[in-house]
C-alpha atoms as a PDB file:
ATOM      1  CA  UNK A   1       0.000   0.000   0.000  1.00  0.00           C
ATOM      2  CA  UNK A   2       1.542   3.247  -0.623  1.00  0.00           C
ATOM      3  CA  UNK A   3       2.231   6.285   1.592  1.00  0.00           C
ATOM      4  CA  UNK A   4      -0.692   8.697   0.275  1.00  0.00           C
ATOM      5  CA  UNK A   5      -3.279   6.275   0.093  1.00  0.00           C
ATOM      6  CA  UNK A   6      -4.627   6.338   2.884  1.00  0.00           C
ATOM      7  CA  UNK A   7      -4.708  10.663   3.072  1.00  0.00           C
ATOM      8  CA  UNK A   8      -6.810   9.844  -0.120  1.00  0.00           C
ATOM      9  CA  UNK A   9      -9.220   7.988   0.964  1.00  0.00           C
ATOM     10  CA  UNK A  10     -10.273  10.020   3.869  1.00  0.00           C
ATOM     11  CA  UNK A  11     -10.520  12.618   1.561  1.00  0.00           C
ATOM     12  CA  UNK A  12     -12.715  11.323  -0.951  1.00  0.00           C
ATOM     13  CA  UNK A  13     -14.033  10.361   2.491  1.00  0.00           C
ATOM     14  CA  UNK A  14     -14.535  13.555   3.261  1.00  0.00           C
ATOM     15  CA  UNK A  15     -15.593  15.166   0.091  1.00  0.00           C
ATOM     16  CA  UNK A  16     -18.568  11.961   0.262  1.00  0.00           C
ATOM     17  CA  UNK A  17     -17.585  10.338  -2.695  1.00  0.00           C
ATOM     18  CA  UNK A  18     -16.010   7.282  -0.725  1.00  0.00           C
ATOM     19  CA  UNK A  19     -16.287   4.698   2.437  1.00  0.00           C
ATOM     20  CA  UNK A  20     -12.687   4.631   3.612  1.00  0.00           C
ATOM     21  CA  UNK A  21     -11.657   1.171   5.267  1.00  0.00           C
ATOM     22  CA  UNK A  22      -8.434   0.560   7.113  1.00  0.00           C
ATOM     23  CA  UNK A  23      -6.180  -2.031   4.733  1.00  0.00           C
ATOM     24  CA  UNK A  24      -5.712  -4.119   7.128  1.00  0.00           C
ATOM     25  CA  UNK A  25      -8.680  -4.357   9.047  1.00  0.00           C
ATOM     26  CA  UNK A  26     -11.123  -4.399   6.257  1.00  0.00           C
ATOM     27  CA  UNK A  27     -12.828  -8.066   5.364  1.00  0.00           C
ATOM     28  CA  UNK A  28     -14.428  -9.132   2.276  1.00  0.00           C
ATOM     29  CA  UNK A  29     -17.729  -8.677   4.399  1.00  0.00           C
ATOM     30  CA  UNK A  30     -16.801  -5.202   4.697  1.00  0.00           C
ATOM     31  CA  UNK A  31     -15.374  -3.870   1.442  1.00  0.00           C
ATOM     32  CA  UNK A  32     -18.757  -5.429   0.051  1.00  0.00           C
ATOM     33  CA  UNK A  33     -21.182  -3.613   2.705  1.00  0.00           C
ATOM     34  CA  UNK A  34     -19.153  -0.340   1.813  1.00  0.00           C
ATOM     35  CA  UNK A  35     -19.538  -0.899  -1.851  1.00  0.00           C
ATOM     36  CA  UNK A  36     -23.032  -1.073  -1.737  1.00  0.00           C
ATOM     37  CA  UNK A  37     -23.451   1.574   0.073  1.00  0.00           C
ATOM     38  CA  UNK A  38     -21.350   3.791  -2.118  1.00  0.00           C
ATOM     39  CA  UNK A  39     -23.899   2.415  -4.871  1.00  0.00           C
ATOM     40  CA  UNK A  40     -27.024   1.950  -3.469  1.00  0.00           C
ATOM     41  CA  UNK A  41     -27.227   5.602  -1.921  1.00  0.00           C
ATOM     42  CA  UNK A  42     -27.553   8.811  -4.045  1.00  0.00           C
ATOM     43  CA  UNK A  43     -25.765  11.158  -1.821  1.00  0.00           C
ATOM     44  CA  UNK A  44     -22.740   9.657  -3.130  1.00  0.00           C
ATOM     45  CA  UNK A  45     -23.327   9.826  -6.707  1.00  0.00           C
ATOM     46  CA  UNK A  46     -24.562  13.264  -6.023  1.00  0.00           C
ATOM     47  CA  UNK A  47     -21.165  14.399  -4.756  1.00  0.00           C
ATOM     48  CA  UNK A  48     -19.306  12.286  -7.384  1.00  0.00           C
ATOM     49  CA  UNK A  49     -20.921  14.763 -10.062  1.00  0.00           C
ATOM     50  CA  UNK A  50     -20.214  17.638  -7.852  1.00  0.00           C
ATOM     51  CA  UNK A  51     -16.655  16.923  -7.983  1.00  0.00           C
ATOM     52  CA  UNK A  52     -16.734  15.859 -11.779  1.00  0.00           C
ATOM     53  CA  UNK A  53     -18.581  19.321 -12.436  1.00  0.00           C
ATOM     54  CA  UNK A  54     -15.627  21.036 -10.671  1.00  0.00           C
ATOM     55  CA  UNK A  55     -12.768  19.401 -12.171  1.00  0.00           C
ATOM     56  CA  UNK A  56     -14.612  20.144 -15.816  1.00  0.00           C
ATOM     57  CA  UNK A  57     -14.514  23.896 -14.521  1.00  0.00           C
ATOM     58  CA  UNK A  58     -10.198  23.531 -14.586  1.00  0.00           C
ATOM     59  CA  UNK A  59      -8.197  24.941 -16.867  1.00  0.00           C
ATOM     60  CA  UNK A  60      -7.135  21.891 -19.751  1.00  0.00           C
ATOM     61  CA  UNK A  61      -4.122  20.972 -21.334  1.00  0.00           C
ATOM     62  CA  UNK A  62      -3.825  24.069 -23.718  1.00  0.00           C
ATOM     63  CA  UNK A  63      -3.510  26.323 -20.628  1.00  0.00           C
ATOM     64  CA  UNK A  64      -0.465  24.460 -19.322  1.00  0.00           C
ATOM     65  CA  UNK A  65       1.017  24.542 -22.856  1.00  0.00           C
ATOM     66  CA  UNK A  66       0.392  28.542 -22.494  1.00  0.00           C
ATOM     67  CA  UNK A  67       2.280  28.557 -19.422  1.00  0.00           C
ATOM     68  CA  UNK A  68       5.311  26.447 -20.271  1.00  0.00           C
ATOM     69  CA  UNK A  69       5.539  28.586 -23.243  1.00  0.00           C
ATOM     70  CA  UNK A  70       5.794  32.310 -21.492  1.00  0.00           C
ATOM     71  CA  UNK A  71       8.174  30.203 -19.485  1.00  0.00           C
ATOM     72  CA  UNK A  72      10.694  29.102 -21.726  1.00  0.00           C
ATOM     73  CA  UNK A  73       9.942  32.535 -23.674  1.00  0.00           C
ATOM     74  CA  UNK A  74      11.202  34.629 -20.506  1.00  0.00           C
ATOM     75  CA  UNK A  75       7.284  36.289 -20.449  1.00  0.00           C
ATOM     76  CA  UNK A  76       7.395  37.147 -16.656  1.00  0.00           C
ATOM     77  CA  UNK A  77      11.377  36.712 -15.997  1.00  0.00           C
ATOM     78  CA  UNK A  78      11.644  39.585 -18.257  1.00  0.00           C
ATOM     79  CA  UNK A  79       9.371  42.172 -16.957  1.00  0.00           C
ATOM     80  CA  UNK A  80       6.411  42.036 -19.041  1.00  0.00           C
ATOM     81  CA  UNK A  81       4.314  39.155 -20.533  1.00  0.00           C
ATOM     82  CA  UNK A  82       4.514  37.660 -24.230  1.00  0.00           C
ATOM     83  CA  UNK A  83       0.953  39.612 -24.890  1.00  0.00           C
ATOM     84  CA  UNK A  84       2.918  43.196 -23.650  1.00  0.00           C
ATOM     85  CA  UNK A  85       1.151  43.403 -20.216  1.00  0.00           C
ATOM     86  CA  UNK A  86       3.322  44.153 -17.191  1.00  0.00           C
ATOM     87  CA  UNK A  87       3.840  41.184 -14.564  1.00  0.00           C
ATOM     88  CA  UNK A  88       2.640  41.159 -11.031  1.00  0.00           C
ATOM     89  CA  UNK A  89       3.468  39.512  -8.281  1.00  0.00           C
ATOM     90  CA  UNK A  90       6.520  37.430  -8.314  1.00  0.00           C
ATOM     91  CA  UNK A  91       6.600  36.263 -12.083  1.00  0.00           C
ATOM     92  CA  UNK A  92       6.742  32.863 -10.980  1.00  0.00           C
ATOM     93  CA  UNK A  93       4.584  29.990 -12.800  1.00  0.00           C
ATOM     94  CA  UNK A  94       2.215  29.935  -9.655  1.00  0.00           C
ATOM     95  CA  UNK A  95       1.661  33.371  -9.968  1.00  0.00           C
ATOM     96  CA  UNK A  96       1.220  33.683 -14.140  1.00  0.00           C
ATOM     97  CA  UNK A  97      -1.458  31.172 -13.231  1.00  0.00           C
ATOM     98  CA  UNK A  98      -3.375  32.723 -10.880  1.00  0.00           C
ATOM     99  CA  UNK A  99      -3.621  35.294 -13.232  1.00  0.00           C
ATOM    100  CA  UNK A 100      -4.322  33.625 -15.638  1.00  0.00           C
ATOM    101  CA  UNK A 101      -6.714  32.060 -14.345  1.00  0.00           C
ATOM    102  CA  UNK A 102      -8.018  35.554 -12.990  1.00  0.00           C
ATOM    103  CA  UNK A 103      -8.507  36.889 -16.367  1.00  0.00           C
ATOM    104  CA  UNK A 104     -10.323  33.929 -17.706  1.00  0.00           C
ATOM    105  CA  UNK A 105     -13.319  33.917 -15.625  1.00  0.00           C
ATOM    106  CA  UNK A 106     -13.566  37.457 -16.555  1.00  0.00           C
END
């Protein structure tokens, strides 16, 4: 079992998109009462779209691709970015994002 597991699971926990069950504790009896749970009640599936409707919300693929190109351009390292506006904040890839991101839902 690896380190994180177990941080994920009481998160999707948390969230209400998962039963978590200790690894070493858990029995077939159990893993099988937890699964139908998860599937049998709606609150569950009701979350699971929650979370699918937020991750659909992110930023894709092309908007990394932006990113690592102002990077390797010099954009913020310079001064000002590729499309002329001035930088703010630190000019670091954390911080293009943010405003990036900022702009977007503009």
């Amino acid at each position: 079992m690896g380190a994180d597991q177990p941080l994920n699971a009481a998160r999707c926990q948390a969230l209400g998109v998962a039963r978590a069950l200790d690894a070493v504790t858990a029995t077939p009896t159990l893993v099988r009462e937890a699964a139908s749970l998860v599937l049998r009640d709606p609150t569950y599936r009701r979350s699971a779209e929650r979370i699918r409707d937020e991750i659909a919300q992110l930023p894709g693929p092309e908007h990394v691709t932006l990113l690592l190109e102002r990077l390797t351009a010099g954009g913020c390292a310079r001064g000002t970015n590729p499309d002329g506006g001035v930088c703010v904040g630190n000019g670091s890839t954390a911080e293009m994002g943010r405003l990036d991101s900022a702009r977007m839902s503009q």
